[in-house]
N, C-alpha and C. Protein backbone atom coordinates (compact mmCIF):
# COMPACT_ATOMS: atom_id res chain seq x y z
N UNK A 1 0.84 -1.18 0.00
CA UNK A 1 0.00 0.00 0.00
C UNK A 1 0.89 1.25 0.00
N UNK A 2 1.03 2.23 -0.78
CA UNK A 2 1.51 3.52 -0.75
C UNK A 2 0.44 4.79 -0.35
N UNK A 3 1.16 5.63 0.33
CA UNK A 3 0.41 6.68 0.77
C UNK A 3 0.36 7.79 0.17
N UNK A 4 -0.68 8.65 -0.55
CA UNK A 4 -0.54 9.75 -1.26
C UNK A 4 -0.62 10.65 -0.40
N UNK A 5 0.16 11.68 -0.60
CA UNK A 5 0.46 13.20 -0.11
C UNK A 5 0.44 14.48 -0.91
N UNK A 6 -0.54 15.34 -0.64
CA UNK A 6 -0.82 16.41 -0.78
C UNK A 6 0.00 17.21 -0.66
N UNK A 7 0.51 17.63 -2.15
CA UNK A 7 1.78 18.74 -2.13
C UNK A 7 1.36 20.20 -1.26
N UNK A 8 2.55 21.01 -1.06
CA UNK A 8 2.09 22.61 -0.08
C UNK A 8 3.10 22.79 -0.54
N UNK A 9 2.78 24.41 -0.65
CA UNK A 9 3.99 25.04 -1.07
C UNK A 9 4.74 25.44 -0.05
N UNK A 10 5.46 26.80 -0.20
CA UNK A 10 6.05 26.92 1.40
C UNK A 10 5.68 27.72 1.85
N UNK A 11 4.25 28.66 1.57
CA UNK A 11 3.46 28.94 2.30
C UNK A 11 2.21 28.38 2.87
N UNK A 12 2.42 26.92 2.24
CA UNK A 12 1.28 25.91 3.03
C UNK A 12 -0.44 26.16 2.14
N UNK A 13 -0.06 26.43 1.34
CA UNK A 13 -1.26 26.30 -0.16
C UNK A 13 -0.98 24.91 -0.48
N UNK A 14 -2.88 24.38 -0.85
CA UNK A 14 -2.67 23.35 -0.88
C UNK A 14 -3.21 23.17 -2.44
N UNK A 15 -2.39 23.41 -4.09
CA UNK A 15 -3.32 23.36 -5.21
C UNK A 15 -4.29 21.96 -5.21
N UNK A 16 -3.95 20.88 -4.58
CA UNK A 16 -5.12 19.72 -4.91
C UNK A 16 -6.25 19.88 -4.11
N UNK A 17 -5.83 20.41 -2.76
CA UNK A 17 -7.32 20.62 -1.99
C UNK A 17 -7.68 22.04 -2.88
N UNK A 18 -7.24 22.55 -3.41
CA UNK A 18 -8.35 23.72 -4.12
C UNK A 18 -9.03 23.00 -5.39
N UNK A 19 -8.49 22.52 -6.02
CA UNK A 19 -9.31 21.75 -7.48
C UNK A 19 -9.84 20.62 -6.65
N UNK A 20 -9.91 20.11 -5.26
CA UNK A 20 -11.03 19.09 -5.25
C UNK A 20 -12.02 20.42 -4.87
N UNK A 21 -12.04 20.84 -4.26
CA UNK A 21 -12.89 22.16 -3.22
C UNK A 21 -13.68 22.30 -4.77
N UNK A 22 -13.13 22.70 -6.29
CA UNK A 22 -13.64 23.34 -6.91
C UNK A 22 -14.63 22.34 -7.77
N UNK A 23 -15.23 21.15 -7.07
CA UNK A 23 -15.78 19.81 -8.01
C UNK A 23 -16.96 19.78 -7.09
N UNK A 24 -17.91 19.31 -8.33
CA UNK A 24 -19.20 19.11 -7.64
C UNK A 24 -19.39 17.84 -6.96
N UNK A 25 -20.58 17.70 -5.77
CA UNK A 25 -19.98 16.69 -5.31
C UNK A 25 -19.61 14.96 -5.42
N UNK A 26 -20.44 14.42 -6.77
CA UNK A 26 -20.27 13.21 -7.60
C UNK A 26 -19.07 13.46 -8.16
N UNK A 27 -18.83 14.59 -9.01
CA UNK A 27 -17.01 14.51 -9.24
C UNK A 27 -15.94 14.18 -7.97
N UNK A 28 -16.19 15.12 -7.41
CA UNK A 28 -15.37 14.79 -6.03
C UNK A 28 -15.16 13.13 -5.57
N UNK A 29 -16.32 12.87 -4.98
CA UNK A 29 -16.60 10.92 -4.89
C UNK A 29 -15.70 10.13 -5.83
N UNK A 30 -16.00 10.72 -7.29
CA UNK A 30 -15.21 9.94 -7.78
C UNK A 30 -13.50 9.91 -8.29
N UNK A 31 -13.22 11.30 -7.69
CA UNK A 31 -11.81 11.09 -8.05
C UNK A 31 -11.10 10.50 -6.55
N UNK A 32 -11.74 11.07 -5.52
CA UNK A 32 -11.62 10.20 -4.15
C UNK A 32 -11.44 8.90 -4.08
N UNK A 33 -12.70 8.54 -4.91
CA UNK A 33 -12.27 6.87 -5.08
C UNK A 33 -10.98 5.91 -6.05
N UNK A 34 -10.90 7.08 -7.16
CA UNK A 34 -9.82 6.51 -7.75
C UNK A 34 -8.06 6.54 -7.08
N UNK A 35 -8.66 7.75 -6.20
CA UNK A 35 -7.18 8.18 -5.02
C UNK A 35 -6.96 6.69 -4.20
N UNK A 36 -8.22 6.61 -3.60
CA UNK A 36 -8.15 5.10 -2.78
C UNK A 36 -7.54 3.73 -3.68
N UNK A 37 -8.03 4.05 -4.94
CA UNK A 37 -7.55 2.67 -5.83
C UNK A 37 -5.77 2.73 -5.86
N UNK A 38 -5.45 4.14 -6.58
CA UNK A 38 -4.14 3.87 -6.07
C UNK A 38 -2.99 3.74 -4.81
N UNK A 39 -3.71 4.32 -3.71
CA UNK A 39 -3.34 4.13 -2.21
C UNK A 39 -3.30 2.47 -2.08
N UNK A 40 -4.68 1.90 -2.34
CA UNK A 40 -4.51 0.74 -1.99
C UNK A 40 -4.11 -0.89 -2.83
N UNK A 41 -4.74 -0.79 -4.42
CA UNK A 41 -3.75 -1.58 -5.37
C UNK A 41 -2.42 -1.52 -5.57
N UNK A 42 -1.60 -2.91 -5.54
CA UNK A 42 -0.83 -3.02 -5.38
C UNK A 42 -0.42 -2.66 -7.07
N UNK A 43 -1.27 -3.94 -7.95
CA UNK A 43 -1.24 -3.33 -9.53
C UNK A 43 -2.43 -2.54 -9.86
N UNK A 44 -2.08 -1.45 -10.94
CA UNK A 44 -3.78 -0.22 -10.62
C UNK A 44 -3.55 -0.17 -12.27
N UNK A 45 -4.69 -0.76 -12.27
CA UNK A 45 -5.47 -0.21 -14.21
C UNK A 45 -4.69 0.96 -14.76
N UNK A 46 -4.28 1.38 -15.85
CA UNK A 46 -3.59 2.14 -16.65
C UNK A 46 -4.82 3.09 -17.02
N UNK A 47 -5.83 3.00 -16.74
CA UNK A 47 -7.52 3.99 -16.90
C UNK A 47 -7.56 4.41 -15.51
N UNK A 48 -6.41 4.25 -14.64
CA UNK A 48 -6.98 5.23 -13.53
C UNK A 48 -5.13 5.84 -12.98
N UNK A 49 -4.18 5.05 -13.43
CA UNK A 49 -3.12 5.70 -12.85
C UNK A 49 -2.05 5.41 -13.92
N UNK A 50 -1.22 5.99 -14.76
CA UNK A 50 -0.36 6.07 -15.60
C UNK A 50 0.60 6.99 -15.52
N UNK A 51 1.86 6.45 -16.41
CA UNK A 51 3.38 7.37 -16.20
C UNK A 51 2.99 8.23 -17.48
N UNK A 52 3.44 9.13 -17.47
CA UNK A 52 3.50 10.27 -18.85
C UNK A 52 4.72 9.75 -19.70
N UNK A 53 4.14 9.85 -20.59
CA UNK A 53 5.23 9.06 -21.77
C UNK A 53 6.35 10.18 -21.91
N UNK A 54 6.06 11.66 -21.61
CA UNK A 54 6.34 12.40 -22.86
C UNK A 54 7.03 13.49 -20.91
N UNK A 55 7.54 12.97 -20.32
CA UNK A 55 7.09 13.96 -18.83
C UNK A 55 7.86 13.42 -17.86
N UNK A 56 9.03 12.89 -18.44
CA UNK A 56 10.13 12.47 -16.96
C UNK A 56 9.81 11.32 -15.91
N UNK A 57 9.29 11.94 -14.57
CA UNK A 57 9.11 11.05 -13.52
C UNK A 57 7.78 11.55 -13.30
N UNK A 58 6.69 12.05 -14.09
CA UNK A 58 5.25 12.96 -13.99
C UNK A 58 4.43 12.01 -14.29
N UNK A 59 3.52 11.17 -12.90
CA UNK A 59 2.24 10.34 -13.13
C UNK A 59 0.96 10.78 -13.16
N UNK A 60 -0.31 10.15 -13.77
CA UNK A 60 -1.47 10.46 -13.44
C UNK A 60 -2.34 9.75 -13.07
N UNK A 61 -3.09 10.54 -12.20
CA UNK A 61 -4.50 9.77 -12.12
C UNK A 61 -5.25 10.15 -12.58
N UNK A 62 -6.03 9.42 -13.17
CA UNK A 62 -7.25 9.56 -13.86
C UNK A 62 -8.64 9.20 -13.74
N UNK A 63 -9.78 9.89 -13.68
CA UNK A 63 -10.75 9.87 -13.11
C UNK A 63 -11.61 10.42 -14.57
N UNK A 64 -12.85 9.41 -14.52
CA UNK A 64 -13.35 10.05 -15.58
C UNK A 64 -15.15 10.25 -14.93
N UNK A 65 -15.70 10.71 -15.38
CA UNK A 65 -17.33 11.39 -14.73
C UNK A 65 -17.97 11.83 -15.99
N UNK A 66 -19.05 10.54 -16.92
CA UNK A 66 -19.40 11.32 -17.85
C UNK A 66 -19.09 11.59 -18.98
N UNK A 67 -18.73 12.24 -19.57
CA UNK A 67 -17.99 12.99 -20.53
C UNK A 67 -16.78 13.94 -19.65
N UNK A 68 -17.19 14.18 -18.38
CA UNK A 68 -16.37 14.72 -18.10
C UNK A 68 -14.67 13.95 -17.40
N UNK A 69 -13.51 14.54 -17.78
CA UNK A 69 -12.46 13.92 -17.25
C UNK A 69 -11.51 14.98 -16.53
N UNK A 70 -11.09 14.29 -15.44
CA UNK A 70 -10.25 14.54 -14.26
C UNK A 70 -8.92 14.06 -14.12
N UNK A 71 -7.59 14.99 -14.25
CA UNK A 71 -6.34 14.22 -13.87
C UNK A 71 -5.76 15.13 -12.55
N UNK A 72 -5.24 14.34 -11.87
CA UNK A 72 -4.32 14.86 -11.31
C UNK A 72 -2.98 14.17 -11.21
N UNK A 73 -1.74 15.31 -11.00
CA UNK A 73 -0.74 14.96 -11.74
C UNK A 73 0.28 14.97 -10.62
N UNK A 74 1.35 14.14 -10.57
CA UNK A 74 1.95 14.08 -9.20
C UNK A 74 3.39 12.93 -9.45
N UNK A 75 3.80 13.08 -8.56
CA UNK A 75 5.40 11.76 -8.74
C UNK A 75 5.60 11.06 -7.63
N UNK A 76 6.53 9.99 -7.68
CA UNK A 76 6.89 9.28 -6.23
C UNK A 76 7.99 9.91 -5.50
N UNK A 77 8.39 10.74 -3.95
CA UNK A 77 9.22 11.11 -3.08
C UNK A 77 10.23 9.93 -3.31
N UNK A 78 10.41 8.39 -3.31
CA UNK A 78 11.75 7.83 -3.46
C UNK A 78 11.26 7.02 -2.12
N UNK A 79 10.16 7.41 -1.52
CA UNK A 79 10.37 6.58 -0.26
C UNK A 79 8.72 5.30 -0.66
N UNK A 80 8.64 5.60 -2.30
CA UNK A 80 6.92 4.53 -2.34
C UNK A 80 5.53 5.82 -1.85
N UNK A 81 5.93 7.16 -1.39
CA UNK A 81 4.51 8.09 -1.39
C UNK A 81 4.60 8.34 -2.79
N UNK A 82 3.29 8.64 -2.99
CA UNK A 82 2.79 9.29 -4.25
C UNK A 82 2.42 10.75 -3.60
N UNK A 83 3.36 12.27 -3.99
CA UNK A 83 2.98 13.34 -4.30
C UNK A 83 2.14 13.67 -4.74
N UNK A 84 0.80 14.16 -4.91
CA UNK A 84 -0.18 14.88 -5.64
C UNK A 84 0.62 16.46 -5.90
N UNK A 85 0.66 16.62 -7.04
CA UNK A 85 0.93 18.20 -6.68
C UNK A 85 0.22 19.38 -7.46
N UNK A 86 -1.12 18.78 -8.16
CA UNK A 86 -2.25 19.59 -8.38
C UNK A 86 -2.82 18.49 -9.11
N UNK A 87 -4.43 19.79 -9.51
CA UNK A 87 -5.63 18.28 -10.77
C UNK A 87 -5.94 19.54 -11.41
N UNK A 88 -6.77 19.03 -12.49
CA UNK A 88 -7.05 20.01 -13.27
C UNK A 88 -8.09 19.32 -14.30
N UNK A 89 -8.78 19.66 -15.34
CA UNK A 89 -9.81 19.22 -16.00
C UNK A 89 -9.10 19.08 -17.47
N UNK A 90 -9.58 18.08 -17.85
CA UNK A 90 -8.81 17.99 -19.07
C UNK A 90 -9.61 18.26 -20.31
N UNK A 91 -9.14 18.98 -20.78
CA UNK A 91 -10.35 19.10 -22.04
C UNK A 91 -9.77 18.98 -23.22
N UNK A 92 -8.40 18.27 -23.61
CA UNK A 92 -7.83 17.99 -24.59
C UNK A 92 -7.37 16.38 -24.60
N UNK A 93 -6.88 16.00 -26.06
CA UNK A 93 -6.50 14.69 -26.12
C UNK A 93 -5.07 14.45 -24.90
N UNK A 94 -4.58 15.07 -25.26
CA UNK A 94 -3.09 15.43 -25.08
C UNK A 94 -3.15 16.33 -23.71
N UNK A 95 -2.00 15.56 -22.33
CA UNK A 95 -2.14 16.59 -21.25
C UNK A 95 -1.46 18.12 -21.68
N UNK A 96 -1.88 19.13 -21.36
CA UNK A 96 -1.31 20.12 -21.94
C UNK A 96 0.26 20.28 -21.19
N UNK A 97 1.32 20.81 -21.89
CA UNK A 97 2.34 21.13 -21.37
C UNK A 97 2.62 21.92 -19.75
N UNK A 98 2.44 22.94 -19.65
CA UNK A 98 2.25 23.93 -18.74
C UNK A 98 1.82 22.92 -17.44
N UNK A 99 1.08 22.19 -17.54
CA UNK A 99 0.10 21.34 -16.55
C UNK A 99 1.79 20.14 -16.16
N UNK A 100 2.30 19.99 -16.76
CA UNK A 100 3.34 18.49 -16.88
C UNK A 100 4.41 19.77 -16.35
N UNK A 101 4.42 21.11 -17.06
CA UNK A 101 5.72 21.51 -16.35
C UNK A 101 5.24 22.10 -15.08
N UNK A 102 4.01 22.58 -14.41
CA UNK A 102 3.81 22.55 -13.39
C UNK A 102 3.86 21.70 -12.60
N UNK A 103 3.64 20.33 -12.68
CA UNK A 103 3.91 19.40 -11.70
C UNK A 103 5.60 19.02 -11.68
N UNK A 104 6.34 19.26 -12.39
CA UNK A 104 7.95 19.21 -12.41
C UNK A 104 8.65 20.23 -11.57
N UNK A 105 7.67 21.57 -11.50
CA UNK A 105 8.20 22.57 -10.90
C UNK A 105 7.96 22.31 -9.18
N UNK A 106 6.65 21.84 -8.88
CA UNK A 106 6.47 21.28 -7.38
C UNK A 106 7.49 20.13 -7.39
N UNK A 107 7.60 18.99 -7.94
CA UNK A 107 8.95 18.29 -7.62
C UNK A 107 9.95 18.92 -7.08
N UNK A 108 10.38 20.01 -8.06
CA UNK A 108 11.62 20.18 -7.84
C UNK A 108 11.40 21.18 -6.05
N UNK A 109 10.39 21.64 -5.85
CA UNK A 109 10.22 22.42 -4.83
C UNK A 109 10.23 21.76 -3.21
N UNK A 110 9.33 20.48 -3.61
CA UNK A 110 9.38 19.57 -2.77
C UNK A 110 10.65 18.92 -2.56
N UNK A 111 11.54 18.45 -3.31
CA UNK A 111 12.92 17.74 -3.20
C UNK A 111 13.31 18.72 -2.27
N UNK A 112 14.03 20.13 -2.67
CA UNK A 112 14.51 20.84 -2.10
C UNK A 112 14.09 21.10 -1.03
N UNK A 113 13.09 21.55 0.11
CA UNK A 113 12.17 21.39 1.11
C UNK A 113 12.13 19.97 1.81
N UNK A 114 12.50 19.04 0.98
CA UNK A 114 12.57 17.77 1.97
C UNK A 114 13.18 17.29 3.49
């Protein structure tokens, strides 16, 4: 079992508790539940948690509601946690860049802060 952790910056902003805060509450439920799938599968479906092909050490989870779809994007600390370090709504095929270099930029923030 690995434990996911909610990135903060170093003023203690939390971007994943604001994009869950910003979901209605069946979205919410369900990206919650896909959080639990990867907390607690040991192997986890490639439709709910995947490496970025194109994005270094940058994983996702994936949550879908609908037509509507949910990632949030995050890496492993080295010790087996999974980082969250924001989510965001996807409305393209392709994760957008900016979104992959934002979660590289909390890496690197978090390493350093460790």
């Amino acid at each position: 079992m690995r434990e996911i952790i909610f990135y903060r910056t170093e003023l203690g902003d939390c971007p994943v508790e604001d994009f869950l805060d910003s979901l209605d509450g069946k979205q919410a439920q369900k990206v919650a539940w896909v959080m639990r799938l990867v907390e607690e599968l040991d192997r986890i479906p490639e439709q709910y948690f995947k490496k970025l092909e194109s994005a270094g050490n940058v994983w996702e989870i994936r949550a879908q509601l609908g037509s509507s779809a949910f990632r949030l994007l995050g890496f492993f600390d080295g010790s087996g946690n999974f980082i969250i370090s924001h989510g965001f709504r996807k409305k393209t095929q392709k994760t957008p860049l900016r979104e992959i270099e934002l979660s590289e930029k909390h890496k690197c923030d978090y390493s350093k802060r460790r």
